[in-house]
Protein backbone atom coordinates (compact mmCIF):
# COMPACT_ATOMS: atom_id res chain seq x y z
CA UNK A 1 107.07 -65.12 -54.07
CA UNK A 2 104.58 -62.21 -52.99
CA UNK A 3 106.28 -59.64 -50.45
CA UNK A 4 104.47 -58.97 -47.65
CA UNK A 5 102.20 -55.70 -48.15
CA UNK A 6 103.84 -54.21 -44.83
CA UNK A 7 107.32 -53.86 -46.50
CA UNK A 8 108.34 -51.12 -48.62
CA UNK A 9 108.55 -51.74 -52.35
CA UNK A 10 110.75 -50.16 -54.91
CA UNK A 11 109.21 -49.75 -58.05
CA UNK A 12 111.70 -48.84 -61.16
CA UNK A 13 111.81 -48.99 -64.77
CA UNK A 14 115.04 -50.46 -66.11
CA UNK A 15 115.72 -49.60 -69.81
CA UNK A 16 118.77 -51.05 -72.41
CA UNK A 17 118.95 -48.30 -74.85
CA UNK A 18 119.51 -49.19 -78.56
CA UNK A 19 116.70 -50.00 -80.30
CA UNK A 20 114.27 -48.87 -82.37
CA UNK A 21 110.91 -48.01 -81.53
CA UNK A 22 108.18 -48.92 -83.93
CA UNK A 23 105.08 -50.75 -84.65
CA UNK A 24 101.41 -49.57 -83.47
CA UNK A 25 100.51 -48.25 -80.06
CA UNK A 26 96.82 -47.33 -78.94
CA UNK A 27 96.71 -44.81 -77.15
CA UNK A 28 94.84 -44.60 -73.09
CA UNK A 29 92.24 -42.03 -72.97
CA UNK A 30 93.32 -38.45 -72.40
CA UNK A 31 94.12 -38.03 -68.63
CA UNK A 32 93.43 -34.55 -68.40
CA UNK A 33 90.21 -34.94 -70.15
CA UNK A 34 88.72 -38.08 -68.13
CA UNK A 35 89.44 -35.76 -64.87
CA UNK A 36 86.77 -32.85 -65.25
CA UNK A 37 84.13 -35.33 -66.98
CA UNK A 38 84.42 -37.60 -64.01
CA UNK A 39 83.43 -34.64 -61.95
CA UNK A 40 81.26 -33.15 -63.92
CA UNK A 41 79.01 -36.46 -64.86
CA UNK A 42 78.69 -36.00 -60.81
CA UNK A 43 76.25 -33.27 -61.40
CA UNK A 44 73.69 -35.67 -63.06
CA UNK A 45 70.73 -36.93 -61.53
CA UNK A 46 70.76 -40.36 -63.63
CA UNK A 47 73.99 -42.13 -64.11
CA UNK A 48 76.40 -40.64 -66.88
CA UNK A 49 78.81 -43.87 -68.34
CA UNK A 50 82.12 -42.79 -69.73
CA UNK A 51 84.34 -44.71 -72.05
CA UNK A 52 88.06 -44.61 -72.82
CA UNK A 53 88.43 -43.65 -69.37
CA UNK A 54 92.41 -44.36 -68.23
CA UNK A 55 91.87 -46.07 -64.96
CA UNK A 56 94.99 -47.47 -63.94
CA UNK A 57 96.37 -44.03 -63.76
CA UNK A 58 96.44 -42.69 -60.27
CA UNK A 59 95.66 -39.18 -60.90
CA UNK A 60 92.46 -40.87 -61.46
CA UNK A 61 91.75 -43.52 -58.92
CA UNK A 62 92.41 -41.03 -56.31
CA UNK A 63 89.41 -38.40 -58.01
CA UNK A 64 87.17 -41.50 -58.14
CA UNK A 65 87.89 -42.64 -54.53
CA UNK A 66 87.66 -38.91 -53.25
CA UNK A 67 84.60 -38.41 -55.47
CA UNK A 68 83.02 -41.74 -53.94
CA UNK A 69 83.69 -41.02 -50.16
CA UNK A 70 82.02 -37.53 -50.58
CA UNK A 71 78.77 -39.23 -51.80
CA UNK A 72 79.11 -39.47 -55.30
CA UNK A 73 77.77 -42.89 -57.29
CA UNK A 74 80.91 -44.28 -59.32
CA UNK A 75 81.16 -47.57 -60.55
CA UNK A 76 83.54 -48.65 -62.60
CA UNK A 77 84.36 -51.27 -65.34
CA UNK A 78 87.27 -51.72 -67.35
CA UNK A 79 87.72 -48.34 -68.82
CA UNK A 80 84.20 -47.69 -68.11
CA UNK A 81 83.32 -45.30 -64.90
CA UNK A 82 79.03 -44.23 -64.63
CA UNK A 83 78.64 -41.26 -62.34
CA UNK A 84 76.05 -39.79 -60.31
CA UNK A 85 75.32 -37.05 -58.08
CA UNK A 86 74.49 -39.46 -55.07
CA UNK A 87 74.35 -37.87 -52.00
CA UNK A 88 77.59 -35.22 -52.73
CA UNK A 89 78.88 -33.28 -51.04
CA UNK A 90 77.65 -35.90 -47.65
CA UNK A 91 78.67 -34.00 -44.54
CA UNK A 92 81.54 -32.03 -46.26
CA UNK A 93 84.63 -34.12 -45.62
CA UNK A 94 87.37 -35.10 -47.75
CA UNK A 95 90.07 -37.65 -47.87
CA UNK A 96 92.89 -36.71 -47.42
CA UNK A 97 94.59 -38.66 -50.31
CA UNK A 98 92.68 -35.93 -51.96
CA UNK A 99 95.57 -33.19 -51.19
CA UNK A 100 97.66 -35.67 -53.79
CA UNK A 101 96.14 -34.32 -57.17
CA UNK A 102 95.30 -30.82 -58.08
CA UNK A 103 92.25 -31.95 -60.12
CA UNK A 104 90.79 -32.93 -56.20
CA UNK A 105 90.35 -28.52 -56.90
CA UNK A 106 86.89 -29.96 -58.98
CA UNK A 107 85.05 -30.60 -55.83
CA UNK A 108 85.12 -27.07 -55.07
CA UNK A 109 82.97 -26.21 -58.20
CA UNK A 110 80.92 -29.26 -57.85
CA UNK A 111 79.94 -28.21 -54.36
CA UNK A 112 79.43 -25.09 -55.31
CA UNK A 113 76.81 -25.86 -57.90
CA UNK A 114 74.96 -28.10 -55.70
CA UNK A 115 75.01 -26.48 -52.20
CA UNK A 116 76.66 -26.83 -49.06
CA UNK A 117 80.21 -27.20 -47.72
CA UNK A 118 83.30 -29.01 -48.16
CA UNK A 119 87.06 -28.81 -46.10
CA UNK A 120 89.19 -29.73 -49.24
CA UNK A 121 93.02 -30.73 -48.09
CA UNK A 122 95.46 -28.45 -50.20
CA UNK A 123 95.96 -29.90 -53.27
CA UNK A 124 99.24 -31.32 -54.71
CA UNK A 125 100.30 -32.74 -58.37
CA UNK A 126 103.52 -31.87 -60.14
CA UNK A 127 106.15 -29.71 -58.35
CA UNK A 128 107.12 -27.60 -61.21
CA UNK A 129 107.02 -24.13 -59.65
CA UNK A 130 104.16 -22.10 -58.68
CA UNK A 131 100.68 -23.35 -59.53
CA UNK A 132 98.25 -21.06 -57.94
CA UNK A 133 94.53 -22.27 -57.49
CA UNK A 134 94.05 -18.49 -56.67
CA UNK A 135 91.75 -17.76 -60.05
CA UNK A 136 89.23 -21.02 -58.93
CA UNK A 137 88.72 -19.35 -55.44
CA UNK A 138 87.97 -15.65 -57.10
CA UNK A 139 86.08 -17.32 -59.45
CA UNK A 140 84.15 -19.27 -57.60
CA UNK A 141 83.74 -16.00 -55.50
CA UNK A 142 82.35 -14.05 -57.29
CA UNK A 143 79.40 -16.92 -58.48
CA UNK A 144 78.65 -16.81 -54.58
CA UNK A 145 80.42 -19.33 -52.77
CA UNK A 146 82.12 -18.47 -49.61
CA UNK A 147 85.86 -19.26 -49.79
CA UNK A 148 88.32 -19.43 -47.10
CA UNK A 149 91.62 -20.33 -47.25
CA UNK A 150 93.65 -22.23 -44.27
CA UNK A 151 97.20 -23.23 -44.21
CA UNK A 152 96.17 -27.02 -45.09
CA UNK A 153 92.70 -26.26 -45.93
CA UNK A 154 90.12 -24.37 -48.53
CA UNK A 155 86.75 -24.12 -47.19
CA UNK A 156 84.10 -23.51 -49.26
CA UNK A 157 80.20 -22.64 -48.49
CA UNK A 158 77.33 -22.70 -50.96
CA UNK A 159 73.91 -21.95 -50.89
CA UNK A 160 73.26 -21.62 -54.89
CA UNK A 161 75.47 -19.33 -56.85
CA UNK A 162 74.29 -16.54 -59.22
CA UNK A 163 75.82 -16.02 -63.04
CA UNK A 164 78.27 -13.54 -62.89
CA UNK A 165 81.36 -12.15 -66.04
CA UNK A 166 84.33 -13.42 -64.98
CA UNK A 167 88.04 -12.27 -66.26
CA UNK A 168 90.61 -14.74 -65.78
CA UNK A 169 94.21 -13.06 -65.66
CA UNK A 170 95.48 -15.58 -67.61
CA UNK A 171 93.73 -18.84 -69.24
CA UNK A 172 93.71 -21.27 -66.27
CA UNK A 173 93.07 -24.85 -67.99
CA UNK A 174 91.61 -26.63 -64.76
CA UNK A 175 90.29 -22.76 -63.31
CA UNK A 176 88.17 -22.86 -66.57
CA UNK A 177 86.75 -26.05 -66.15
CA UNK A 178 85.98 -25.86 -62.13
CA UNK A 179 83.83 -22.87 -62.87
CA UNK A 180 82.35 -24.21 -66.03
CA UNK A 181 81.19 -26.64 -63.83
CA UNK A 182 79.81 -24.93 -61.15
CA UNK A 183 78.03 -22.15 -63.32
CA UNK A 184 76.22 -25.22 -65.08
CA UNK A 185 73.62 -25.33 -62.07
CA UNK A 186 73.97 -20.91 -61.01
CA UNK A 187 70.86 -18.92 -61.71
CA UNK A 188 71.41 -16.66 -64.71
CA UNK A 189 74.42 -16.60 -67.64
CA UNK A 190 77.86 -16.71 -66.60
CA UNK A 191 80.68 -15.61 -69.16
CA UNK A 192 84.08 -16.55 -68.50
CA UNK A 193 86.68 -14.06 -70.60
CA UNK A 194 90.57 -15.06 -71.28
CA UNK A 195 89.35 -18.65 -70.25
CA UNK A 196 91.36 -21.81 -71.77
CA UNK A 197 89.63 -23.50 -74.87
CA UNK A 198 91.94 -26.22 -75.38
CA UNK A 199 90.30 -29.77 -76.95
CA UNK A 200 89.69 -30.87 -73.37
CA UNK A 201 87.87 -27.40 -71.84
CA UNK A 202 85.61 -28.43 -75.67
CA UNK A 203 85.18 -31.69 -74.58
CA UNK A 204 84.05 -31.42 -71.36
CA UNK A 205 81.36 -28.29 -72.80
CA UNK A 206 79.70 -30.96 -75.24
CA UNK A 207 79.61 -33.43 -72.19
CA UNK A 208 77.71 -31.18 -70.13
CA UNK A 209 75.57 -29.87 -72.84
CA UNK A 210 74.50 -33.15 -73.53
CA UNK A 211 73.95 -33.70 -69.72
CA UNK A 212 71.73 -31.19 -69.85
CA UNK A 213 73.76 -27.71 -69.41
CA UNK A 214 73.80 -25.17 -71.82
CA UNK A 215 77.36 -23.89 -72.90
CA UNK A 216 79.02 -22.47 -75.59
CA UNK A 217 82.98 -21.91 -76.33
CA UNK A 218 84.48 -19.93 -78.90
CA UNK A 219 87.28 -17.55 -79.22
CA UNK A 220 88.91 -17.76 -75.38
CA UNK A 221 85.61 -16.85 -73.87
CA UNK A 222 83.09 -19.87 -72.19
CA UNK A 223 79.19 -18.80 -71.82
CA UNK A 224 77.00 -20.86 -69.38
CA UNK A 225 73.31 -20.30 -69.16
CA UNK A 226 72.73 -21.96 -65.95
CA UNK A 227 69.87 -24.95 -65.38
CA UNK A 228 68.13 -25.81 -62.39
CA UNK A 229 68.75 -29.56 -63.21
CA UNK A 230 71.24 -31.34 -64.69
CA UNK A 231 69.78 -34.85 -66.03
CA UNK A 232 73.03 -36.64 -66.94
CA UNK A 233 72.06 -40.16 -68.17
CA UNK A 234 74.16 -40.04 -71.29
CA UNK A 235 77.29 -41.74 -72.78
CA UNK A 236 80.36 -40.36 -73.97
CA UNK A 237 83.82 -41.34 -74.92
CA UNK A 238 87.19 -39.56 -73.75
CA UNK A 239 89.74 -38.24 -76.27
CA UNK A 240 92.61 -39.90 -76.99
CA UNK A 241 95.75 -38.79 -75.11
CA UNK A 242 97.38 -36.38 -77.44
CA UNK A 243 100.11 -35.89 -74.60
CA UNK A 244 100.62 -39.75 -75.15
CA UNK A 245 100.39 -39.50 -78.65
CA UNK A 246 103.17 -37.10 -78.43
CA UNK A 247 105.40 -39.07 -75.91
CA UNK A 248 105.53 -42.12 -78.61
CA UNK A 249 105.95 -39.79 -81.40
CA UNK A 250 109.24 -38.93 -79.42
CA UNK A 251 110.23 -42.24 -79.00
CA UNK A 252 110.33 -43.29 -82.38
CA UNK A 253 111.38 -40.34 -84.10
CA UNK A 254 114.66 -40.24 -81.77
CA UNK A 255 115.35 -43.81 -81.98
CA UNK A 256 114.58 -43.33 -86.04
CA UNK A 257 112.13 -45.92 -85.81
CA UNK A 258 107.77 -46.03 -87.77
CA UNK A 259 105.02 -45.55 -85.48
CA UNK A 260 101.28 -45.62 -86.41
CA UNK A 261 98.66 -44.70 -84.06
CA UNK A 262 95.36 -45.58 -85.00
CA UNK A 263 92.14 -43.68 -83.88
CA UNK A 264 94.31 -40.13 -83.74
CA UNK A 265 94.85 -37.15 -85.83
CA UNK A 266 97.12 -34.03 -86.07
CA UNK A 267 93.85 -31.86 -84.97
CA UNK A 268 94.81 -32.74 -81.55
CA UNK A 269 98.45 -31.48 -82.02
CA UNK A 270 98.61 -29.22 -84.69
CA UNK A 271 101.58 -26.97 -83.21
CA UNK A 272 103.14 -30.03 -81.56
CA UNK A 273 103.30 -31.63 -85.46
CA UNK A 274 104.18 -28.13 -86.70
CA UNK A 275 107.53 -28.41 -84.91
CA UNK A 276 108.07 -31.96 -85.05
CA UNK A 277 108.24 -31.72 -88.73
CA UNK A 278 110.71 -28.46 -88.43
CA UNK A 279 112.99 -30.84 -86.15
CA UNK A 280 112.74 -33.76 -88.73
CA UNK A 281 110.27 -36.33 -88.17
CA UNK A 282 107.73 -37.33 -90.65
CA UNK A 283 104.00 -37.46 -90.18
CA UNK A 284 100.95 -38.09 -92.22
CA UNK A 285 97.17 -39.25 -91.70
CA UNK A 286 96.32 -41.95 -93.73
CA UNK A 287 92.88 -43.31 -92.84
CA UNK A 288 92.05 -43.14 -89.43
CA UNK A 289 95.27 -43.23 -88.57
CA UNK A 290 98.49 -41.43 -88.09
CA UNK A 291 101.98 -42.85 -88.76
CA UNK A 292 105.66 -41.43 -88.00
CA UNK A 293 108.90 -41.95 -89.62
CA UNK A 294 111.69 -40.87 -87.64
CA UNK A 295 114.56 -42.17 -89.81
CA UNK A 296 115.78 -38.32 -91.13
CA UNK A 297 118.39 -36.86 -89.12
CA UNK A 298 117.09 -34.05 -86.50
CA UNK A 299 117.66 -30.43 -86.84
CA UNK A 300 117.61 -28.48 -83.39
CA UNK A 301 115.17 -26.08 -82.42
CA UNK A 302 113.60 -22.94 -80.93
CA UNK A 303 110.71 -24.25 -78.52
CA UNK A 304 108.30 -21.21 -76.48
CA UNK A 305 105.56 -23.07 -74.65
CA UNK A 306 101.98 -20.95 -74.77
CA UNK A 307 98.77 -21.38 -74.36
CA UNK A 308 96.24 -23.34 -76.31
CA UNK A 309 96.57 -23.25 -79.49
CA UNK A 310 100.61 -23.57 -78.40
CA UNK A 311 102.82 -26.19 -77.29
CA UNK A 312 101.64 -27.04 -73.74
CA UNK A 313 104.10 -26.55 -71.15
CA UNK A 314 103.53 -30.22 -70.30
CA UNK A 315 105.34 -31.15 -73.57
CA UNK A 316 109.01 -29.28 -73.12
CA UNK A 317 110.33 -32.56 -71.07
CA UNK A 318 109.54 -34.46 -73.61
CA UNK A 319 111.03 -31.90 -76.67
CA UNK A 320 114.17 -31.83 -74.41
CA UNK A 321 114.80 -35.55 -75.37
CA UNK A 322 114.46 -34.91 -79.17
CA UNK A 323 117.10 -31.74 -79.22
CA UNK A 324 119.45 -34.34 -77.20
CA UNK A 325 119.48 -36.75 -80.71
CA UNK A 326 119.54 -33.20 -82.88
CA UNK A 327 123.44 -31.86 -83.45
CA UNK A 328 123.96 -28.35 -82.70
CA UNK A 329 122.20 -26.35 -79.83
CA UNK A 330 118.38 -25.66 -79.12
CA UNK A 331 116.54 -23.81 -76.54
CA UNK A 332 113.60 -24.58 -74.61
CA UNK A 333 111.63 -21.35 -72.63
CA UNK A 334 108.87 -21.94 -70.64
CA UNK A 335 106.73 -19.17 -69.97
CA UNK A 336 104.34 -21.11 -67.83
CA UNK A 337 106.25 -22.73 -65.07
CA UNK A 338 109.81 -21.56 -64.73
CA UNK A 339 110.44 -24.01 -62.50
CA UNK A 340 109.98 -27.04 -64.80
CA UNK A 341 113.59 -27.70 -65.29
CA UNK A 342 114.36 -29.81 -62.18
CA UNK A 343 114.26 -32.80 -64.74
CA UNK A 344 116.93 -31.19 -66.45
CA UNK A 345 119.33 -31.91 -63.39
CA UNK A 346 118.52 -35.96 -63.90
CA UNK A 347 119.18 -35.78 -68.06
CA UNK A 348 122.45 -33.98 -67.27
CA UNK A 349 123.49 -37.57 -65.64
CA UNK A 350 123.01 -39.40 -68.98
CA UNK A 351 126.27 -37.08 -70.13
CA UNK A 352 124.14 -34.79 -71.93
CA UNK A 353 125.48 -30.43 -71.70
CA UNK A 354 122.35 -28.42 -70.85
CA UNK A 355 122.20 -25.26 -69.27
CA UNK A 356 119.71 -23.30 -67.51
CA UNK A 357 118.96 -19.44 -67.76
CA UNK A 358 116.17 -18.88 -65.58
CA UNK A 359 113.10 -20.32 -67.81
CA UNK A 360 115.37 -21.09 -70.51
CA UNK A 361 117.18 -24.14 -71.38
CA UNK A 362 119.87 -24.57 -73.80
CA UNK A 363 120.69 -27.86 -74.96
CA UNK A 364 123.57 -28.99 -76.64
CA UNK A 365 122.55 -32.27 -78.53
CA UNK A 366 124.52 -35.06 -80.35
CA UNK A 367 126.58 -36.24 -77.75
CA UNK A 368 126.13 -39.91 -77.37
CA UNK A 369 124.11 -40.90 -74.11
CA UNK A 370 125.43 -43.69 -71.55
CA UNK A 371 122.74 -45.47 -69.03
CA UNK A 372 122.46 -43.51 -65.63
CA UNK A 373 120.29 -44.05 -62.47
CA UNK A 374 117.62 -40.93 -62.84
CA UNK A 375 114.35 -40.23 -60.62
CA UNK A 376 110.86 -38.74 -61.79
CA UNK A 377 110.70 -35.40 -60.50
CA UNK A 378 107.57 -34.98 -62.23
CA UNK A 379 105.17 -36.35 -64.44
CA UNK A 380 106.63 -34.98 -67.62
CA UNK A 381 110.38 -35.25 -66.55
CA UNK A 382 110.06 -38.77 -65.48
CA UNK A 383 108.85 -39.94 -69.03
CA UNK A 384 111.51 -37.83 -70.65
CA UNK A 385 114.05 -40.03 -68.52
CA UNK A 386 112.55 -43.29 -69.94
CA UNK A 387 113.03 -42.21 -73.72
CA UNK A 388 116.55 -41.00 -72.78
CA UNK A 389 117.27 -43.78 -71.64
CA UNK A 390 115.95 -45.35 -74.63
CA UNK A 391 119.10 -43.43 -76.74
CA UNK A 392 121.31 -44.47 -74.05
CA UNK A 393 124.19 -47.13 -74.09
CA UNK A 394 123.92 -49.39 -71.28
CA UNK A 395 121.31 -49.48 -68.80
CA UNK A 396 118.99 -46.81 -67.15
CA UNK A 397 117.03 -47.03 -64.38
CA UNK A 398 114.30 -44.73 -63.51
CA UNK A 399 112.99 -44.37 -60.03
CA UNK A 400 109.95 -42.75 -58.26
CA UNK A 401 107.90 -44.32 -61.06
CA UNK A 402 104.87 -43.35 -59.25
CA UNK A 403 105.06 -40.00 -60.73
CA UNK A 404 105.03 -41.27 -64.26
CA UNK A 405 102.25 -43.70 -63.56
CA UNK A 406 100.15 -40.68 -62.78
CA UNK A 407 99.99 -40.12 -66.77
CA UNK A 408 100.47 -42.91 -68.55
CA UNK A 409 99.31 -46.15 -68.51
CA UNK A 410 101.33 -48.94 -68.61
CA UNK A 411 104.58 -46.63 -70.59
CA UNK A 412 106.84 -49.57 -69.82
CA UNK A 413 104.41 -52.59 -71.15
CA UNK A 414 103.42 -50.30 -74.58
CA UNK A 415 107.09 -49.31 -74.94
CA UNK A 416 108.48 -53.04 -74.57
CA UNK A 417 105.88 -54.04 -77.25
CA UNK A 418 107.14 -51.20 -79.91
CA UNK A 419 110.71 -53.00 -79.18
CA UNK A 420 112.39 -51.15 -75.94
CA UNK A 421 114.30 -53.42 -74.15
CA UNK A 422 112.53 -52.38 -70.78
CA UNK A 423 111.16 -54.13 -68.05
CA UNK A 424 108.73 -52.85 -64.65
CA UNK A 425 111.50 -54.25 -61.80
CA UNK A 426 109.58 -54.63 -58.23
CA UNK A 427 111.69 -55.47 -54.81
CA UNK A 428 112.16 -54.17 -51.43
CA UNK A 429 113.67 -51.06 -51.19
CA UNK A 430 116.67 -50.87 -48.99
């Protein structure tokens, strides 16, 4: 029976812990990669097709339909998405579902490069503590834009930029790629110092190299020689989601199940593995491929997210889950976003002991899990409630799934077919 569209409907993700997870999973391209290329295929002048590209996540139908209404040429197909300049920027105005995602920040470089203005609604994302946008505005500053910032608002004015050296104060991933993007079209060589060089940021260089920029990364600092035209009219394919990679790695290994995921390789993860294999779990490339036994018992753990080349802070939620299965005590510290442990409050309700010290969390695992109702407080945190709930006796059910469904496609469809007893439940909320 459909439901009427003007009704309210509660989406949830109901999960019977208790079984293994194993089998193969293919991994969605990486969202954080398909993000910037989107944007940055905008600065072509012939259309730019993209493969792999993770559509059904909403981070990334709301960049496309933002993108669109400013004047850019997208069409999509499949996991397909060709981009064009089009008319961007139009008249300068936004949607407002823009203020929804932080990567909606992009336009601001991409009107930059091209000229003229744009009223970009504050962005949003994740509420894991303080994300300043502050180093994209000085940034994009100091290239020649005029930046103003209102209460709901950044404006931004551009009548061509000029290559200027930039010093980021620390090594912004998305501050990086906004102003690799709009140096691509400034008069003269820009150098970005302390930027981000993380497999995306190196992705999204040979994209826009082959587009017809000229950049080079090595060693935390980006060069851009600047072009008066960027051609576009190539193909490329988006990297596999390493974060997803990760997420099923997780799943397996604490349910002691054998994963292989085809089309991936520890290059993408190489500190992620590093620990993974201190906690217990078993990995190896065979092929094309990588497979993961999770059948030896877990050790706990010292985790300190860092930079690129370090374990992202996007990762702890889901390393949180694995010291739950591991007897004795680890520790989690996040030196990005201290404020990433609000997920922490919703694992506490499967009957796990975890403490908080500031950015620190200690986390007392081997205590057997019972089913709770949890929320998704974030991206990260949500997904970490599915695989607990996964170890869990009894039923779990997750809510404010739209948060997980930001960054990962279809989690409860790919989990059910590795053996979770979980289902997508839809009704009308009460």
């Amino acid at each position: 029976m459909s439901i009427s569209m003007s009704r309210v409907l509660d989406r949830t993700i109901a999960v019977t812990g208790g079984r293994k997870i194993g089998g193969e999973v293919r991994l969605s391209g990486a969202k954080n990669a398909a993000l910037p290329m989107i944007a940055a295929a905008c600065l072509g002048e012939e259309p730019t097709t993209l493969l792999d590209v993770p559509t059904g996540l909403r981070d990334v139908q709301i960049l496309i339909k933002v993108l669109k209404e400013a004047g850019a040429s997208i069409q999509t197909d499949g996991n397909r998405v060709s981009c064009s300049r089009g008319t961007f920027p139009g008249n300068g105005s936004v949607a407002e579902v823009a203020g929804e995602i932080r990567y909606s920040l992009l336009l601001l470089g991409l009107t930059a490069a091209m000229g003229g203005e744009v009223a970009l609604p504050v962005p949003g994302g994740c509420k894991i503590g303080d994300r300043k946008y502050d180093l994209h505005l000085m940034g994009l500053g100091k290239l020649g834009a005029v930046v103003t910032e209102e209460e709901t608002v950044i404006r931004l004015k551009s009548q061509g930029l000029r290559g200027e050296s930039i010093e980021l104060s620390l090594p912004t991933t998305s501050g990086t790629e906004n102003l690799m993007i709009a140096a691509a079209m400034a008069q003269g060589e820009t150098m970005i110092l302390n930027a981000n060089t993380r497999p995306e940021i190196m992705e999204l260089g040979k994209l826009l190299n082959l587009m017809g920029a000229d950049i080079t990364c090595s060693n935390r600092i980006v060069r851009i020689r600047g072009k008066q035209r960027i051609r576009g009219g190539v193909q490329y394919s988006v990297m596999p989601g390493w974060d997803e990679a990760v997420t099923y790695i997780a799943a397996a290994a604490a349910t002691g199940g054998e994963l292989c995921i085809p089309n991936f390789n520890l290059d993408f993860i190489q500190e992620d593995a590093k620990l993974l294999r201190e906690i217990g779990v078993e990995l190896f490339e065979w092929g094309n491929a990588l497979y993961v036994q999770g059948k030896r018992g877990k050790k706990p753990f010292n985790l300190f997210t860092a930079p690129y080349p370090g374990i992202n802070s996007d990762m702890q939620p889901i390393f949180a889950v694995l010291a739950l299965v591991a007897p004795g005590q680890s520790s989690i510290t996040d030196q990005r976003f201290a404020d990433r442990f609000k997920y922490i409050e919703e694992l506490k309700k499967f009957g796990s002991t975890i403490h908080t010290f500031g950015n620190t969390a200690i986390i007392d695992g081997g205590t057997p899990l019972r089913g709770a109702n949890v929320k998704a407080t974030d991206l990260r945190g949500g997904a970490a409630c599915v695989l607990a709930g996964l170890l869990a006796e009894g039923e779990t059910v997750v809510g404010n799934i739209s948060q997980i469904e930001r960054g990962y496609e279809d989690i409860a469809g790919k989990l059910a077919a590795l053996g979770a007893a979980i289902e997508l439940k839809v009704g009308e909320a009460q």
